[in-house]
PDB file of N, CA and C in Angstrom:
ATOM      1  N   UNK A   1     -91.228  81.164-172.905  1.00  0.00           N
ATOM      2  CA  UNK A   1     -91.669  79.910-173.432  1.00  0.00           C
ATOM      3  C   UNK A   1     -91.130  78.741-172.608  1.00  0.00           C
ATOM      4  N   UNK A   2     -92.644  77.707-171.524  1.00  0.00           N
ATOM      5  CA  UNK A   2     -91.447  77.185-171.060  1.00  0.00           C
ATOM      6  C   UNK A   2     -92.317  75.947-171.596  1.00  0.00           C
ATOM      7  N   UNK A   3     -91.423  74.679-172.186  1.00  0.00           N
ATOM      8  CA  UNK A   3     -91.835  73.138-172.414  1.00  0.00           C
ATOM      9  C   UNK A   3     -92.328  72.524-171.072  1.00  0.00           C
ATOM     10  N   UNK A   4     -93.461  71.607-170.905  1.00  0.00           N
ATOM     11  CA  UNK A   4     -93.694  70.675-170.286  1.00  0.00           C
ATOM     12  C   UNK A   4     -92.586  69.401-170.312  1.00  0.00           C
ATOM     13  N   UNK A   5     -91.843  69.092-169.301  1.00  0.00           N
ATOM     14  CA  UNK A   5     -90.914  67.860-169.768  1.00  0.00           C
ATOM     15  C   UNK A   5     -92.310  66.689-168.821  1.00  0.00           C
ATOM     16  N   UNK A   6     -91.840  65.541-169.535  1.00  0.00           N
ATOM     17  CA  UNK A   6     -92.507  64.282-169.085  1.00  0.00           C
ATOM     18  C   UNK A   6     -91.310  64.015-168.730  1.00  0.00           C
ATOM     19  N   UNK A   7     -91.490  62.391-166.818  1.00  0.00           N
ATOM     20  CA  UNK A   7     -90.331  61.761-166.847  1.00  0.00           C
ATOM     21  C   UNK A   7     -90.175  62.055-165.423  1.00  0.00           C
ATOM     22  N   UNK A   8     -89.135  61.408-165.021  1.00  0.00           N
ATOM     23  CA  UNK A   8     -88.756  61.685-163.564  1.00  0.00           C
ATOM     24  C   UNK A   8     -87.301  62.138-163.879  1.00  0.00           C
ATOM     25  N   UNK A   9     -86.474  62.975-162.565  1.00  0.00           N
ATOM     26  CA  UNK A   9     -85.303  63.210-162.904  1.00  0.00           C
ATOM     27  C   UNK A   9     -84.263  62.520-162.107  1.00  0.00           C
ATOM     28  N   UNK A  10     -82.948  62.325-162.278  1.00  0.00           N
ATOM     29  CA  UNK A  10     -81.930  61.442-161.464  1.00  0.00           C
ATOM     30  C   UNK A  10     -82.215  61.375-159.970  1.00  0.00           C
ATOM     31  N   UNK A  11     -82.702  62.716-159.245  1.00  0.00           N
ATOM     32  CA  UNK A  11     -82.663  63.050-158.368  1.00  0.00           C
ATOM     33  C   UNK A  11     -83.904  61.840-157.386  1.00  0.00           C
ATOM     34  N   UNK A  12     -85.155  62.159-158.440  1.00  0.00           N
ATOM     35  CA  UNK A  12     -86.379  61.535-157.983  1.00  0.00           C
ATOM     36  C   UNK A  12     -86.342  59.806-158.145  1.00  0.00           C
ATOM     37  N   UNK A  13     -85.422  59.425-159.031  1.00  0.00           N
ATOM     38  CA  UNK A  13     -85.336  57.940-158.944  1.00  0.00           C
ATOM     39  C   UNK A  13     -84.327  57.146-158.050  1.00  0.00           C
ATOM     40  N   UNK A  14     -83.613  58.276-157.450  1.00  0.00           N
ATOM     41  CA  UNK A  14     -82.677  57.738-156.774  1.00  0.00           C
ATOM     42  C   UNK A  14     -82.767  57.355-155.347  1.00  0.00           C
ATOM     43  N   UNK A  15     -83.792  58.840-155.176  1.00  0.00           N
ATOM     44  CA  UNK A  15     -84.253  58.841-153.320  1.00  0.00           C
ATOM     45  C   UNK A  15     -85.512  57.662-154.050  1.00  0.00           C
ATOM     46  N   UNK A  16     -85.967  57.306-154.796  1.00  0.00           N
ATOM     47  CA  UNK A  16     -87.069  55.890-154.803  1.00  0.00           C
ATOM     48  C   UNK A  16     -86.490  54.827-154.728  1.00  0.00           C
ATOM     49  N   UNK A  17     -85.023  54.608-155.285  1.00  0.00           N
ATOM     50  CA  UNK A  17     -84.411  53.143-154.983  1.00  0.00           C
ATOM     51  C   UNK A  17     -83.608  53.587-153.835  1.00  0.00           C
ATOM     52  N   UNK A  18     -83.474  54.246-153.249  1.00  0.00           N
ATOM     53  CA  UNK A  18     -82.872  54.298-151.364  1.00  0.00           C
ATOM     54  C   UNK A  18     -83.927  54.102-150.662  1.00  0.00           C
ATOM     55  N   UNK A  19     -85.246  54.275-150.830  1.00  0.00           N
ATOM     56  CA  UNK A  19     -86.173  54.207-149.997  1.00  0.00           C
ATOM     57  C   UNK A  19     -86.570  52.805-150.157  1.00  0.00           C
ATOM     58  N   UNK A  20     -86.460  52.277-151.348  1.00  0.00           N
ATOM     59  CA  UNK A  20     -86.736  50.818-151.609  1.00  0.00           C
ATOM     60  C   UNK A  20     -85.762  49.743-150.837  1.00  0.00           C
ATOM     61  N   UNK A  21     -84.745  49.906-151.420  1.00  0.00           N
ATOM     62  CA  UNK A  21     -83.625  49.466-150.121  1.00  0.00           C
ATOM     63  C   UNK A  21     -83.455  49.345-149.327  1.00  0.00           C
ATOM     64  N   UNK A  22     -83.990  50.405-148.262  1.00  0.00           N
ATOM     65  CA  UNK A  22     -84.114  50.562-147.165  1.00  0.00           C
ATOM     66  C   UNK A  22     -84.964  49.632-146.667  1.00  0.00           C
ATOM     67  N   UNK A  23     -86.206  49.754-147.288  1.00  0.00           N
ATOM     68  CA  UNK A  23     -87.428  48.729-146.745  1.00  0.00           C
ATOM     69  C   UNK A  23     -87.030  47.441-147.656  1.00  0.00           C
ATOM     70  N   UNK A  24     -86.319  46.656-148.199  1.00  0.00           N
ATOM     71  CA  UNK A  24     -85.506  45.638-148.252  1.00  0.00           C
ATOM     72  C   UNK A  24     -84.709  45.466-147.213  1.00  0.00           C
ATOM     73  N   UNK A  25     -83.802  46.128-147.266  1.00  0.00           N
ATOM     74  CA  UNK A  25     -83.031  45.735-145.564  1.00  0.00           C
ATOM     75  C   UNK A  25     -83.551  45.372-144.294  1.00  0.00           C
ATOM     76  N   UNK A  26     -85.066  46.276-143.943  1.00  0.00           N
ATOM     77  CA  UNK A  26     -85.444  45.903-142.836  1.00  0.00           C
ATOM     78  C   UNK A  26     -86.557  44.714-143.158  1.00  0.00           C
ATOM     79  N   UNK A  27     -86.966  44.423-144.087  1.00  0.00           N
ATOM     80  CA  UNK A  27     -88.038  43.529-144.497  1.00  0.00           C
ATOM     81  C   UNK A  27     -87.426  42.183-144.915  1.00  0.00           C
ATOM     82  N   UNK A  28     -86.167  41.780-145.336  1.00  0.00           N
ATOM     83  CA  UNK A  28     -85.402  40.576-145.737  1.00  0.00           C
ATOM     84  C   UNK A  28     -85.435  39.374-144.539  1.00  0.00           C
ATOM     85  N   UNK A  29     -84.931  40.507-143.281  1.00  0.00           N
ATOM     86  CA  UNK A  29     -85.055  39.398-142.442  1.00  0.00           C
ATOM     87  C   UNK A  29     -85.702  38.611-141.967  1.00  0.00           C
ATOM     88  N   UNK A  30     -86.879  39.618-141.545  1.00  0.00           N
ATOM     89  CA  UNK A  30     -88.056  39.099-141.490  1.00  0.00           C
ATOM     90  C   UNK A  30     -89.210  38.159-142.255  1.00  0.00           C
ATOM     91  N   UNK A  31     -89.108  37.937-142.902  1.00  0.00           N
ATOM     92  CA  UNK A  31     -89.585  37.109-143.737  1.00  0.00           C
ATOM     93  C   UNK A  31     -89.073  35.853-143.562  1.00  0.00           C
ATOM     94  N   UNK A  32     -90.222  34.498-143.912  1.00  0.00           N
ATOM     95  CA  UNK A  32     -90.178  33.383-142.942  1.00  0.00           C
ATOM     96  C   UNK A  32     -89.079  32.329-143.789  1.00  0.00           C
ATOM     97  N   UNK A  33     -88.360  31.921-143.665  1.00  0.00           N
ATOM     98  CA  UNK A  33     -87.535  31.033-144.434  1.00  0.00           C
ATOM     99  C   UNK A  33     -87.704  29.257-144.219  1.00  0.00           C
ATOM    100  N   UNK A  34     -88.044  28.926-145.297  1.00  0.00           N
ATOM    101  CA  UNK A  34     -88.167  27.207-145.377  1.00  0.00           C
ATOM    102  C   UNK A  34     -86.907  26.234-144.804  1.00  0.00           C
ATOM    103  N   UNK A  35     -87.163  25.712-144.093  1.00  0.00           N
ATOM    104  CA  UNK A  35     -86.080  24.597-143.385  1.00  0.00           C
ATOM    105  C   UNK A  35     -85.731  23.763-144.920  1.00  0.00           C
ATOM    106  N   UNK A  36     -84.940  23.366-144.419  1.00  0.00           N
ATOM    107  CA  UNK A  36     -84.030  21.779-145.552  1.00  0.00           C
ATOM    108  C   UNK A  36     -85.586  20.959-145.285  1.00  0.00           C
ATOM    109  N   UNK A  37     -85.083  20.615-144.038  1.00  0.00           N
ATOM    110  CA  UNK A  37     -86.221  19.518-143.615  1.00  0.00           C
ATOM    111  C   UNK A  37     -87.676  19.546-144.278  1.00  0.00           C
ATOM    112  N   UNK A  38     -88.139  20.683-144.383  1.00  0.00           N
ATOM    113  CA  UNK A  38     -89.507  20.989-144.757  1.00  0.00           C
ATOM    114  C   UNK A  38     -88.998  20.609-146.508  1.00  0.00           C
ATOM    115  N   UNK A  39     -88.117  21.540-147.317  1.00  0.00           N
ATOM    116  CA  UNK A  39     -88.289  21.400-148.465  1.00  0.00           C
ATOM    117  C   UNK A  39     -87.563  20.089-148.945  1.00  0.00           C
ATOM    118  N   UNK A  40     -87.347  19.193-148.497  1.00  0.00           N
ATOM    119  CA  UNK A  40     -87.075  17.520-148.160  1.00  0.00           C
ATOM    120  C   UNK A  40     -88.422  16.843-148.858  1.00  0.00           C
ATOM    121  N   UNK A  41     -88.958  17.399-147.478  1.00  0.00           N
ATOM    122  CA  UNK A  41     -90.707  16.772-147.467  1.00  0.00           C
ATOM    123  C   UNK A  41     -91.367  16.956-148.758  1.00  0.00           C
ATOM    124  N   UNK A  42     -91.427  18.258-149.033  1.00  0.00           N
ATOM    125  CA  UNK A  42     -92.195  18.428-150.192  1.00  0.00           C
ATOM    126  C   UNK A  42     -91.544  17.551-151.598  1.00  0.00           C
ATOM    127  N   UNK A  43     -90.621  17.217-151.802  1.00  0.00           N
ATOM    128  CA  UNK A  43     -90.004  16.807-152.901  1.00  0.00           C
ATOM    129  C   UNK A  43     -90.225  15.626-152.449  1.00  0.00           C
ATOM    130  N   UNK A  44     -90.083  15.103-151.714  1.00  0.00           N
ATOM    131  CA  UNK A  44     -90.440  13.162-150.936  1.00  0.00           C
ATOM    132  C   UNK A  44     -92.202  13.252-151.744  1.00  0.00           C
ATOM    133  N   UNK A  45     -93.270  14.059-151.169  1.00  0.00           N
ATOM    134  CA  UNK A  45     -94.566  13.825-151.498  1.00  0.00           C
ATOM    135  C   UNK A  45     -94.160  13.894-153.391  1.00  0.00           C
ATOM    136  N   UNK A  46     -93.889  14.903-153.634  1.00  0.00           N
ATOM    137  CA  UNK A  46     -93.376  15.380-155.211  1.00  0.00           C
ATOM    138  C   UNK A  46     -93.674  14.150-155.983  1.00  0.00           C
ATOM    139  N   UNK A  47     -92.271  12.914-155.528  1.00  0.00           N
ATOM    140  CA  UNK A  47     -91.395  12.282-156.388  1.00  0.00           C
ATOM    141  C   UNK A  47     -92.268  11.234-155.620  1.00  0.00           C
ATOM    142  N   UNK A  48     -93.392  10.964-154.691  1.00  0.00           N
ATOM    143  CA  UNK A  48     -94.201   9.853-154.194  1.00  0.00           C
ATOM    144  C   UNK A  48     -95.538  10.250-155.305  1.00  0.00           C
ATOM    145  N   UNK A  49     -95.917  11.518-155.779  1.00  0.00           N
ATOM    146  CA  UNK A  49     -96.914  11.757-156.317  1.00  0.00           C
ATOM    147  C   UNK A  49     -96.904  11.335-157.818  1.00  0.00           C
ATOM    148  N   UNK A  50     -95.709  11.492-159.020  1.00  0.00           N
ATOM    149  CA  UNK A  50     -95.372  11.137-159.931  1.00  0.00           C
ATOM    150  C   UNK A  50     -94.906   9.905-159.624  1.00  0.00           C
ATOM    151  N   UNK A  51     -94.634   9.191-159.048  1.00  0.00           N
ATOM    152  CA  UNK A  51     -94.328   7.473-159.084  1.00  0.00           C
ATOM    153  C   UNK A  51     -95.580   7.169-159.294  1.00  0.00           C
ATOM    154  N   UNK A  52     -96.738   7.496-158.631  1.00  0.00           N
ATOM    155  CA  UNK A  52     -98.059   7.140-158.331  1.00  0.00           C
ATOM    156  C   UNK A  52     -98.930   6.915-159.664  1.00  0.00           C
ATOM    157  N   UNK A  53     -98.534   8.141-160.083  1.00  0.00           N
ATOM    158  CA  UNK A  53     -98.921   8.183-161.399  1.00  0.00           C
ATOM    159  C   UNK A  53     -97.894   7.790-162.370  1.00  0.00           C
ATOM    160  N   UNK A  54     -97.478   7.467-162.417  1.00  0.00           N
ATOM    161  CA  UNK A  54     -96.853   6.942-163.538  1.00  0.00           C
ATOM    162  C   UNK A  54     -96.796   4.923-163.574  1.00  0.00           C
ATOM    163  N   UNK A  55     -97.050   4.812-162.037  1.00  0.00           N
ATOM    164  CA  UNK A  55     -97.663   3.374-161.943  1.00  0.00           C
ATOM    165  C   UNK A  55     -99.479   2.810-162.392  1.00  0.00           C
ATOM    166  N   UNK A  56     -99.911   4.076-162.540  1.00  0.00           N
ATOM    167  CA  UNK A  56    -101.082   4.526-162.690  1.00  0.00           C
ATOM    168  C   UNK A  56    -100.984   4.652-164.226  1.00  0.00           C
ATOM    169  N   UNK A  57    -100.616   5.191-164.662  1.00  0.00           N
ATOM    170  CA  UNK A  57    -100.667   5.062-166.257  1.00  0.00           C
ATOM    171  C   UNK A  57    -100.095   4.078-166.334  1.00  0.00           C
ATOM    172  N   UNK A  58     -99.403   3.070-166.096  1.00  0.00           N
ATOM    173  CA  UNK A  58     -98.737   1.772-166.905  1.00  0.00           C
ATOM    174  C   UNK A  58     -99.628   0.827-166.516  1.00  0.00           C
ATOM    175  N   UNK A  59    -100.071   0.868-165.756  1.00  0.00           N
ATOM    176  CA  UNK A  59    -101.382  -0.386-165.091  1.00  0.00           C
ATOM    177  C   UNK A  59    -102.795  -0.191-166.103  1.00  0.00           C
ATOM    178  N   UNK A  60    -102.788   0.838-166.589  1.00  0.00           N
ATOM    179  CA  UNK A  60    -103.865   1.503-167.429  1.00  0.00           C
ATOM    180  C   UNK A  60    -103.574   1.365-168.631  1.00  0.00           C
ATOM    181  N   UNK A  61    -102.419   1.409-169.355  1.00  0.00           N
ATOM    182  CA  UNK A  61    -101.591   1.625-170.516  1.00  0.00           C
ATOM    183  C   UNK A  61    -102.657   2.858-171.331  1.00  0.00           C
ATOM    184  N   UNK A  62    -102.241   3.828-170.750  1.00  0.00           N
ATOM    185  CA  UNK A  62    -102.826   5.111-171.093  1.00  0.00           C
ATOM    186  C   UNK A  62    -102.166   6.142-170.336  1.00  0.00           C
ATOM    187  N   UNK A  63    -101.915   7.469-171.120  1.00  0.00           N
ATOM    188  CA  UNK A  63    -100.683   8.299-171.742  1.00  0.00           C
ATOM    189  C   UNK A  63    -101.674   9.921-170.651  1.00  0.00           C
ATOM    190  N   UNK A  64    -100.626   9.686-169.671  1.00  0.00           N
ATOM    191  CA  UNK A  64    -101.422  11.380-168.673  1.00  0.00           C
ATOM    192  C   UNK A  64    -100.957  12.573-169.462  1.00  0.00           C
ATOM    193  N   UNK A  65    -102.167  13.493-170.001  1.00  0.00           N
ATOM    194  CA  UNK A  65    -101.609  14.554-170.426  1.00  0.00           C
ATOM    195  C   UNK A  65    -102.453  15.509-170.044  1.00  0.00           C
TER     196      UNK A  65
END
């Protein structure tokens, strides 16, 4: 009499997070990383885009939702 087990065993989840890891380690570096400078910029347009509007609703006296 033998049971069907469902499931993976220690063995099979372990070589899946070493293999995952692995291709983390070599894949981390590579991947493109944002300058200061760049993410500067975006928060300058950000905080130029909500001034805009919010001079925009008070000139209007009407509520952006």
């Amino acid at each position: 009499m033998s049971r069907s087990r469902s499931g993976f065993t220690l063995i099979e989840l372990a070589v899946v997070l070493f293999i995952l890891s692995v291709l983390v380690v070599i894949l981390l570096p590579r991947l493109p990383r944002t300058s200061d400078s760049r993410n500067r910029e975006a928060l300058r347009r950000l905080a130029a885009s909500v001034q805009a509007l919010y001079e925009e609703a008070t000139f209007k006296k009407k509520a952006w939702r």
